[in-house]
C-alpha atoms as a PDB file:
ATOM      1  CA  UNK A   1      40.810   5.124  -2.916  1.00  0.00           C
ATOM      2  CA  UNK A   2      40.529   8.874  -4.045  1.00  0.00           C
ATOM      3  CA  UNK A   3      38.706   7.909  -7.595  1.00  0.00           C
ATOM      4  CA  UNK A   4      36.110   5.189  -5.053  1.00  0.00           C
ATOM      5  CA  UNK A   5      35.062   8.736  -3.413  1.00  0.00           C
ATOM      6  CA  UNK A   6      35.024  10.274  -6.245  1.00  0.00           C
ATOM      7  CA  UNK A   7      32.388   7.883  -7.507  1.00  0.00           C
ATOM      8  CA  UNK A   8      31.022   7.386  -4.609  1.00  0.00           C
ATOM      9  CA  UNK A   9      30.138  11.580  -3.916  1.00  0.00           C
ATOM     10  CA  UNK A  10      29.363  11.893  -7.982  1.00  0.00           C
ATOM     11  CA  UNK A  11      26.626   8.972  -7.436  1.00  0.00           C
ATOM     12  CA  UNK A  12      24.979  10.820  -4.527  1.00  0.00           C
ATOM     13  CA  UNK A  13      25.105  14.088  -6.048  1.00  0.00           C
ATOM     14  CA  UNK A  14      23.437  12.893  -8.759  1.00  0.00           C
ATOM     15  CA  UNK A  15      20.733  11.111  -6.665  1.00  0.00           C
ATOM     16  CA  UNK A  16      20.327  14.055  -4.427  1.00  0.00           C
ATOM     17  CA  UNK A  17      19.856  16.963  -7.033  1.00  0.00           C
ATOM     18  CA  UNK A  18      17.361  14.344  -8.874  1.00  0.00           C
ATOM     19  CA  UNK A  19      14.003  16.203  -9.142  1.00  0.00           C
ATOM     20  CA  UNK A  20      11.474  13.275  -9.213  1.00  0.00           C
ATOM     21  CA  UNK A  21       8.337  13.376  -7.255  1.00  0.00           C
ATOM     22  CA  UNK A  22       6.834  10.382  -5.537  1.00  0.00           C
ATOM     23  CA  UNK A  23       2.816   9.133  -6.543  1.00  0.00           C
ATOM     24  CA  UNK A  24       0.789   9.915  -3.609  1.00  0.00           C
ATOM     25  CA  UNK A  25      -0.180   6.662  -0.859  1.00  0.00           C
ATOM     26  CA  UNK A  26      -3.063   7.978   0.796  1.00  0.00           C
ATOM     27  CA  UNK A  27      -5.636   5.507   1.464  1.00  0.00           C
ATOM     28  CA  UNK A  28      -3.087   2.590  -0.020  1.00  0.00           C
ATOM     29  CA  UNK A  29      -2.655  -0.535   1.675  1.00  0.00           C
ATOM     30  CA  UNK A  30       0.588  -1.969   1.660  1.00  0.00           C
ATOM     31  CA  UNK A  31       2.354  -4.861   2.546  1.00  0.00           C
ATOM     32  CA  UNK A  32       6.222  -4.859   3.476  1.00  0.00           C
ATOM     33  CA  UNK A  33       8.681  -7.895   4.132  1.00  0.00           C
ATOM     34  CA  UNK A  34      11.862  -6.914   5.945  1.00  0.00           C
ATOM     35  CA  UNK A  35      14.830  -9.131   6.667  1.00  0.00           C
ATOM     36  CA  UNK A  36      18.570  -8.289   8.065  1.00  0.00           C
ATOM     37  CA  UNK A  37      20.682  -9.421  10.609  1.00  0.00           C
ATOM     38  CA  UNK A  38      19.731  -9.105  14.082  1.00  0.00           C
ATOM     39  CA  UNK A  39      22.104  -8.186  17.132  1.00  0.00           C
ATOM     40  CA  UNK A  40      20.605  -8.897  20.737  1.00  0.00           C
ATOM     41  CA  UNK A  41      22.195  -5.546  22.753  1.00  0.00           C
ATOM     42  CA  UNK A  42      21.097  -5.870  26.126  1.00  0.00           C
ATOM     43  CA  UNK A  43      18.784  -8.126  28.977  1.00  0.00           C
ATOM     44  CA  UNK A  44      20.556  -9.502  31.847  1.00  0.00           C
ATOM     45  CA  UNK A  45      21.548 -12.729  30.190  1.00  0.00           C
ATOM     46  CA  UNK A  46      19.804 -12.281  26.395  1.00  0.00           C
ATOM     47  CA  UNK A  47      23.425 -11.171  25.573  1.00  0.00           C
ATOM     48  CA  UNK A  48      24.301 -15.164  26.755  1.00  0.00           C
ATOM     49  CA  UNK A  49      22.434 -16.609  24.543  1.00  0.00           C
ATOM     50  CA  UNK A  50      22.081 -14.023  21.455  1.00  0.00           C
ATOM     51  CA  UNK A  51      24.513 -13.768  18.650  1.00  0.00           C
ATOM     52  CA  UNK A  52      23.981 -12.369  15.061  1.00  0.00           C
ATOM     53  CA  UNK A  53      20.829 -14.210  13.548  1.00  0.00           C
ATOM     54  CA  UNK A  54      18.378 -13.292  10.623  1.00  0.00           C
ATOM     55  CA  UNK A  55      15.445 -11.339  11.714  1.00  0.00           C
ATOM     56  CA  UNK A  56      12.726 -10.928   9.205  1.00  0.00           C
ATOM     57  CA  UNK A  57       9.013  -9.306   9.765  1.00  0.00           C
ATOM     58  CA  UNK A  58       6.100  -8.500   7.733  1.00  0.00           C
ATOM     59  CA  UNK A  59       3.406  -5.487   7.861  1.00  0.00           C
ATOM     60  CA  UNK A  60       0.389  -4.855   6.612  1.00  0.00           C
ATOM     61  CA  UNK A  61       0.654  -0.763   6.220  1.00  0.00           C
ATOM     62  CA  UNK A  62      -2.511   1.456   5.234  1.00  0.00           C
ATOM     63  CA  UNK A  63      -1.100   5.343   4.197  1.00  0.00           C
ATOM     64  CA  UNK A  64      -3.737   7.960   6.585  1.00  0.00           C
ATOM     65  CA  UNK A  65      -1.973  10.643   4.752  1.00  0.00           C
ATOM     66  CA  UNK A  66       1.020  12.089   2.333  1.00  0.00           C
ATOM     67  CA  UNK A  67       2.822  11.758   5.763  1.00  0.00           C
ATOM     68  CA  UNK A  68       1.222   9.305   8.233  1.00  0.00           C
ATOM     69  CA  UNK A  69       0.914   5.802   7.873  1.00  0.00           C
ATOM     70  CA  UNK A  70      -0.733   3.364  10.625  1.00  0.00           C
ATOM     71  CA  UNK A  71       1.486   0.056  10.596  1.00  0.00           C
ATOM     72  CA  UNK A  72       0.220  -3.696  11.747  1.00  0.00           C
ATOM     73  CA  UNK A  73       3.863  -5.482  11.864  1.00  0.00           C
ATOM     74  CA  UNK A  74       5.173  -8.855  12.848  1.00  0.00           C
ATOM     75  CA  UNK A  75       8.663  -9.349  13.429  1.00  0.00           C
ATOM     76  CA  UNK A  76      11.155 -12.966  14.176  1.00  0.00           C
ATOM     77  CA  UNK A  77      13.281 -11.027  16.220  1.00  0.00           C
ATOM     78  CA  UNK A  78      16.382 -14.014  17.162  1.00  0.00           C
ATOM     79  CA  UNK A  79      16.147 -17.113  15.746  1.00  0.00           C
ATOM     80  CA  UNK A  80      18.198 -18.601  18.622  1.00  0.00           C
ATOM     81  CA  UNK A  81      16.088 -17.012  21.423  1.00  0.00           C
ATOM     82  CA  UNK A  82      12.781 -17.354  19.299  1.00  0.00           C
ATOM     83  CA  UNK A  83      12.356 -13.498  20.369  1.00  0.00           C
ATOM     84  CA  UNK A  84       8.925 -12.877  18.561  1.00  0.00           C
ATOM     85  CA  UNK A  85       6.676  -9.236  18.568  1.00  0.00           C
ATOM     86  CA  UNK A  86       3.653  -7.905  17.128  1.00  0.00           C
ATOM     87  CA  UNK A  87       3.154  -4.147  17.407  1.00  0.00           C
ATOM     88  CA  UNK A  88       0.984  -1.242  16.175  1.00  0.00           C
ATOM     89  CA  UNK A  89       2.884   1.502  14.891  1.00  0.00           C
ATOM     90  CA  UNK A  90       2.428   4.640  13.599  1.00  0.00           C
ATOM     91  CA  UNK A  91       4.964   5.787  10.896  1.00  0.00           C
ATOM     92  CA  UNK A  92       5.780   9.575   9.561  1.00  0.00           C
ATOM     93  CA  UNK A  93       7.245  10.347   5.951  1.00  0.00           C
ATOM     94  CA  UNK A  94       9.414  13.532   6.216  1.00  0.00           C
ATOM     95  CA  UNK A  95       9.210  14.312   2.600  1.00  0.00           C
ATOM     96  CA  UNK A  96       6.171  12.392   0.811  1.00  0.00           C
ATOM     97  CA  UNK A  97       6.737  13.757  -2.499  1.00  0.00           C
ATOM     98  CA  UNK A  98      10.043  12.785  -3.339  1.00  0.00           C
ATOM     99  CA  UNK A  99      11.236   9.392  -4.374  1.00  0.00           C
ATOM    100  CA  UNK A 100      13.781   8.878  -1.693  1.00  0.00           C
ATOM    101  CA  UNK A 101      12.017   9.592   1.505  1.00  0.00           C
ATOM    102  CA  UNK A 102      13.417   9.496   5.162  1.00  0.00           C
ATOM    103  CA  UNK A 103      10.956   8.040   7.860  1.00  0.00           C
ATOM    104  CA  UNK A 104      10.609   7.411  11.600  1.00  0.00           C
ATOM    105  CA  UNK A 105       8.028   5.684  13.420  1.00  0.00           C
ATOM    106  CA  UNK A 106       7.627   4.061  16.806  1.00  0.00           C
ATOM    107  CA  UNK A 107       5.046   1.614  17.970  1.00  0.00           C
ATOM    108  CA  UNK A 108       3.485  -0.911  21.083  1.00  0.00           C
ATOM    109  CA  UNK A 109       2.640  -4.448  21.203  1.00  0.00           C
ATOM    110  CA  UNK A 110       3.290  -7.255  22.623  1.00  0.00           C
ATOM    111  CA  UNK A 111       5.947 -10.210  22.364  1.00  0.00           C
ATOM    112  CA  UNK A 112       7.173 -13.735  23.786  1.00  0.00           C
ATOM    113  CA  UNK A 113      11.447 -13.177  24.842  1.00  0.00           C
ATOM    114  CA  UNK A 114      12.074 -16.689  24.030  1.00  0.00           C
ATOM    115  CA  UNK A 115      10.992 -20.237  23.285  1.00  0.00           C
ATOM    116  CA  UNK A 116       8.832 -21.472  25.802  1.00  0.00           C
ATOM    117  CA  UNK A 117       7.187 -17.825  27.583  1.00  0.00           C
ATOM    118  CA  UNK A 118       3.752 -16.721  26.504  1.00  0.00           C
ATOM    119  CA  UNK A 119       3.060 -14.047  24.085  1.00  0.00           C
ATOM    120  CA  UNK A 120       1.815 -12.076  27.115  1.00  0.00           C
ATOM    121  CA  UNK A 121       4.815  -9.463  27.485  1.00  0.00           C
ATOM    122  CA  UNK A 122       5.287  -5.988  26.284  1.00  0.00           C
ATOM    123  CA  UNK A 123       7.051  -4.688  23.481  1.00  0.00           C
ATOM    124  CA  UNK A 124       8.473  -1.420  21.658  1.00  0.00           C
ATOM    125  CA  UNK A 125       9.715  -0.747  18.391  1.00  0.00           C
ATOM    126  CA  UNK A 126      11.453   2.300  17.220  1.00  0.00           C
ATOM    127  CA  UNK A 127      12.493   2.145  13.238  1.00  0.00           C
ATOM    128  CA  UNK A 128      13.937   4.905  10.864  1.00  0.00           C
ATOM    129  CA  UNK A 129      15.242   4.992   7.050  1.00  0.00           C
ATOM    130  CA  UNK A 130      15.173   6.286   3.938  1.00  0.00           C
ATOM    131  CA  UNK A 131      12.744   4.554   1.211  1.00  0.00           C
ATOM    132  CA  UNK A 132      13.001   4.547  -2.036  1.00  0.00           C
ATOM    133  CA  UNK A 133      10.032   4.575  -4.879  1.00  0.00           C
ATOM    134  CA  UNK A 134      11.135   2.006  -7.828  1.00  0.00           C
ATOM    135  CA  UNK A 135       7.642   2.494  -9.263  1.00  0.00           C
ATOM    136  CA  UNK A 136       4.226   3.897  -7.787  1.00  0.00           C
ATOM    137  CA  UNK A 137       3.376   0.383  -6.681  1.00  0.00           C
ATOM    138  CA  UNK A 138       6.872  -0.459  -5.316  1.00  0.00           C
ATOM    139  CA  UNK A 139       9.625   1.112  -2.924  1.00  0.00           C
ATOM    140  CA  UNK A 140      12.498  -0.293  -1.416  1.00  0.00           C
ATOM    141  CA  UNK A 141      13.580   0.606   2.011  1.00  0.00           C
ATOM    142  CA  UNK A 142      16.952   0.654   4.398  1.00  0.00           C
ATOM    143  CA  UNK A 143      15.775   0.752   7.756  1.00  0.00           C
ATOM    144  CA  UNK A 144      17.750   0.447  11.163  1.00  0.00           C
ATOM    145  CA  UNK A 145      15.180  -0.908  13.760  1.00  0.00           C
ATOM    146  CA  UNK A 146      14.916  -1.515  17.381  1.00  0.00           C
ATOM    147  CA  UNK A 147      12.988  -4.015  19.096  1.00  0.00           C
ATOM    148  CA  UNK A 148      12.089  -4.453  22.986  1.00  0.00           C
ATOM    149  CA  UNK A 149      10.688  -7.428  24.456  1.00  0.00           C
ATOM    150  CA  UNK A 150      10.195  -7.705  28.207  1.00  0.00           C
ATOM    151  CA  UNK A 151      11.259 -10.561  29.735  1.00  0.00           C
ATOM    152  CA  UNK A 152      10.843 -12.509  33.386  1.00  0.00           C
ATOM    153  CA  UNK A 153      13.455 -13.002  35.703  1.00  0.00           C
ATOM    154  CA  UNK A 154      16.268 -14.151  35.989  1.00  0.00           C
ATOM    155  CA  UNK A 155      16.407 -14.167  32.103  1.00  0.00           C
ATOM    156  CA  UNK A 156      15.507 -11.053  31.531  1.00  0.00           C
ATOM    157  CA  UNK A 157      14.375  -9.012  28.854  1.00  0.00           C
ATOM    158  CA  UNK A 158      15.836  -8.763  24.843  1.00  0.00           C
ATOM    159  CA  UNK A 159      16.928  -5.361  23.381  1.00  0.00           C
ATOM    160  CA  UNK A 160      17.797  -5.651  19.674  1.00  0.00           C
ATOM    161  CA  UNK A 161      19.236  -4.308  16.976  1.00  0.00           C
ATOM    162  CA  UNK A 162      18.403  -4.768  13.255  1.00  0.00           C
ATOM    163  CA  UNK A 163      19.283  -2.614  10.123  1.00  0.00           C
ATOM    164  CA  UNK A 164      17.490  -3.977   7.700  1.00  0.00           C
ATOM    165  CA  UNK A 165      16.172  -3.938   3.724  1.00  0.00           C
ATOM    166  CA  UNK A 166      12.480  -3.683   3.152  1.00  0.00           C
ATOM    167  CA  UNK A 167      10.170  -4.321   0.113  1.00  0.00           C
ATOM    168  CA  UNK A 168       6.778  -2.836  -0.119  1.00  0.00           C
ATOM    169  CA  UNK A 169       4.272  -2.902  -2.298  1.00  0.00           C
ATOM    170  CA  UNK A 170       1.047  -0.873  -2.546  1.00  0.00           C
ATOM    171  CA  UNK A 171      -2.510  -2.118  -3.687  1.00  0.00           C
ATOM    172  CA  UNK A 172      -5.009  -0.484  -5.156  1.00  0.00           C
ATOM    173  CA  UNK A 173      -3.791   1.926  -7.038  1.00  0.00           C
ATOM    174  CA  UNK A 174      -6.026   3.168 -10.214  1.00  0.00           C
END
């Protein structure tokens, strides 16, 4: 146990005193595919019904500045529900120039709870991680996300939780 610390803290040492800097996105449009598991944690019977299922979603992403991105995403929320959302977000990178970069971001759309309800309801997504820069074309990102989806009565709407891993990829760079 004591030498898996050991490891473990030597590793992120290492990756925290690393001194790369990241290639600048501004004006790059990306596209990002996310998947994890998905965990429904609240609606007045969403919990019924929910369990642990895939959630995946897509975004097209276009970098305003070092910091701000604007974000068009699509996410498959439950597979068992069918909880589906499309939201604009706006995302901000705490530290641009490095290659491992925490963000946050929050955004509004709008969503269909389950199979069957029209894609007239409103929806909220907060997300947060840390991305990482493989090259200056592609990152890799953990993210921990949640989604909102309102829902009629008496079903309710979905809350849900997803930590996922997200590839992204940047065109048109020179």
């Amino acid at each position: 146990m004591k030498k898996a610390a050991l490891l473990f803290l030597s590793l992120a040492l290492m990756v925290a005193g690393r001194t790369s800097y990241a290639a600048d996105k501004t004006g790059l449009l990306g596209l990002n595919y996310t998947v994890g598991p998905s965990f429904i944690a609240g609606g007045e019977h969403a919990t019924d019904v929910g369990s642990v299922e895939p959630g995946v979603g897509a975004a097209l992403q276009y970098s305003l500045t070092r910091n701000a991105a604007f974000q068009f995403a699509y996410d498959y929320i439950d597979a068992d529900l069918r909880t589906q959302a499309i939201t604009f977000n706006g995302l901000w990178n705490f530290m641009p120039e490095r290659t491992w970069s925490p963000f946050a971001g929050a955004g509004l759309g709008f969503g269909k709870p389950f199979s069957g309800e029209s894609w007239g309801h409103f929806a909220l997504k907060l997300e947060g991680g840390i991305e990482k820069e493989l090259t200056p074309d592609v990152s890799v990102a953990g993210v921990f996300s949640y989604h909102y989806v309102e829902g009629p009565d008496p079903f309710g709407s979905v809350h849900a939780i997803e930590p996922g891993l997200r590839l992204m990829y940047y065109f048109g760079r020179k």
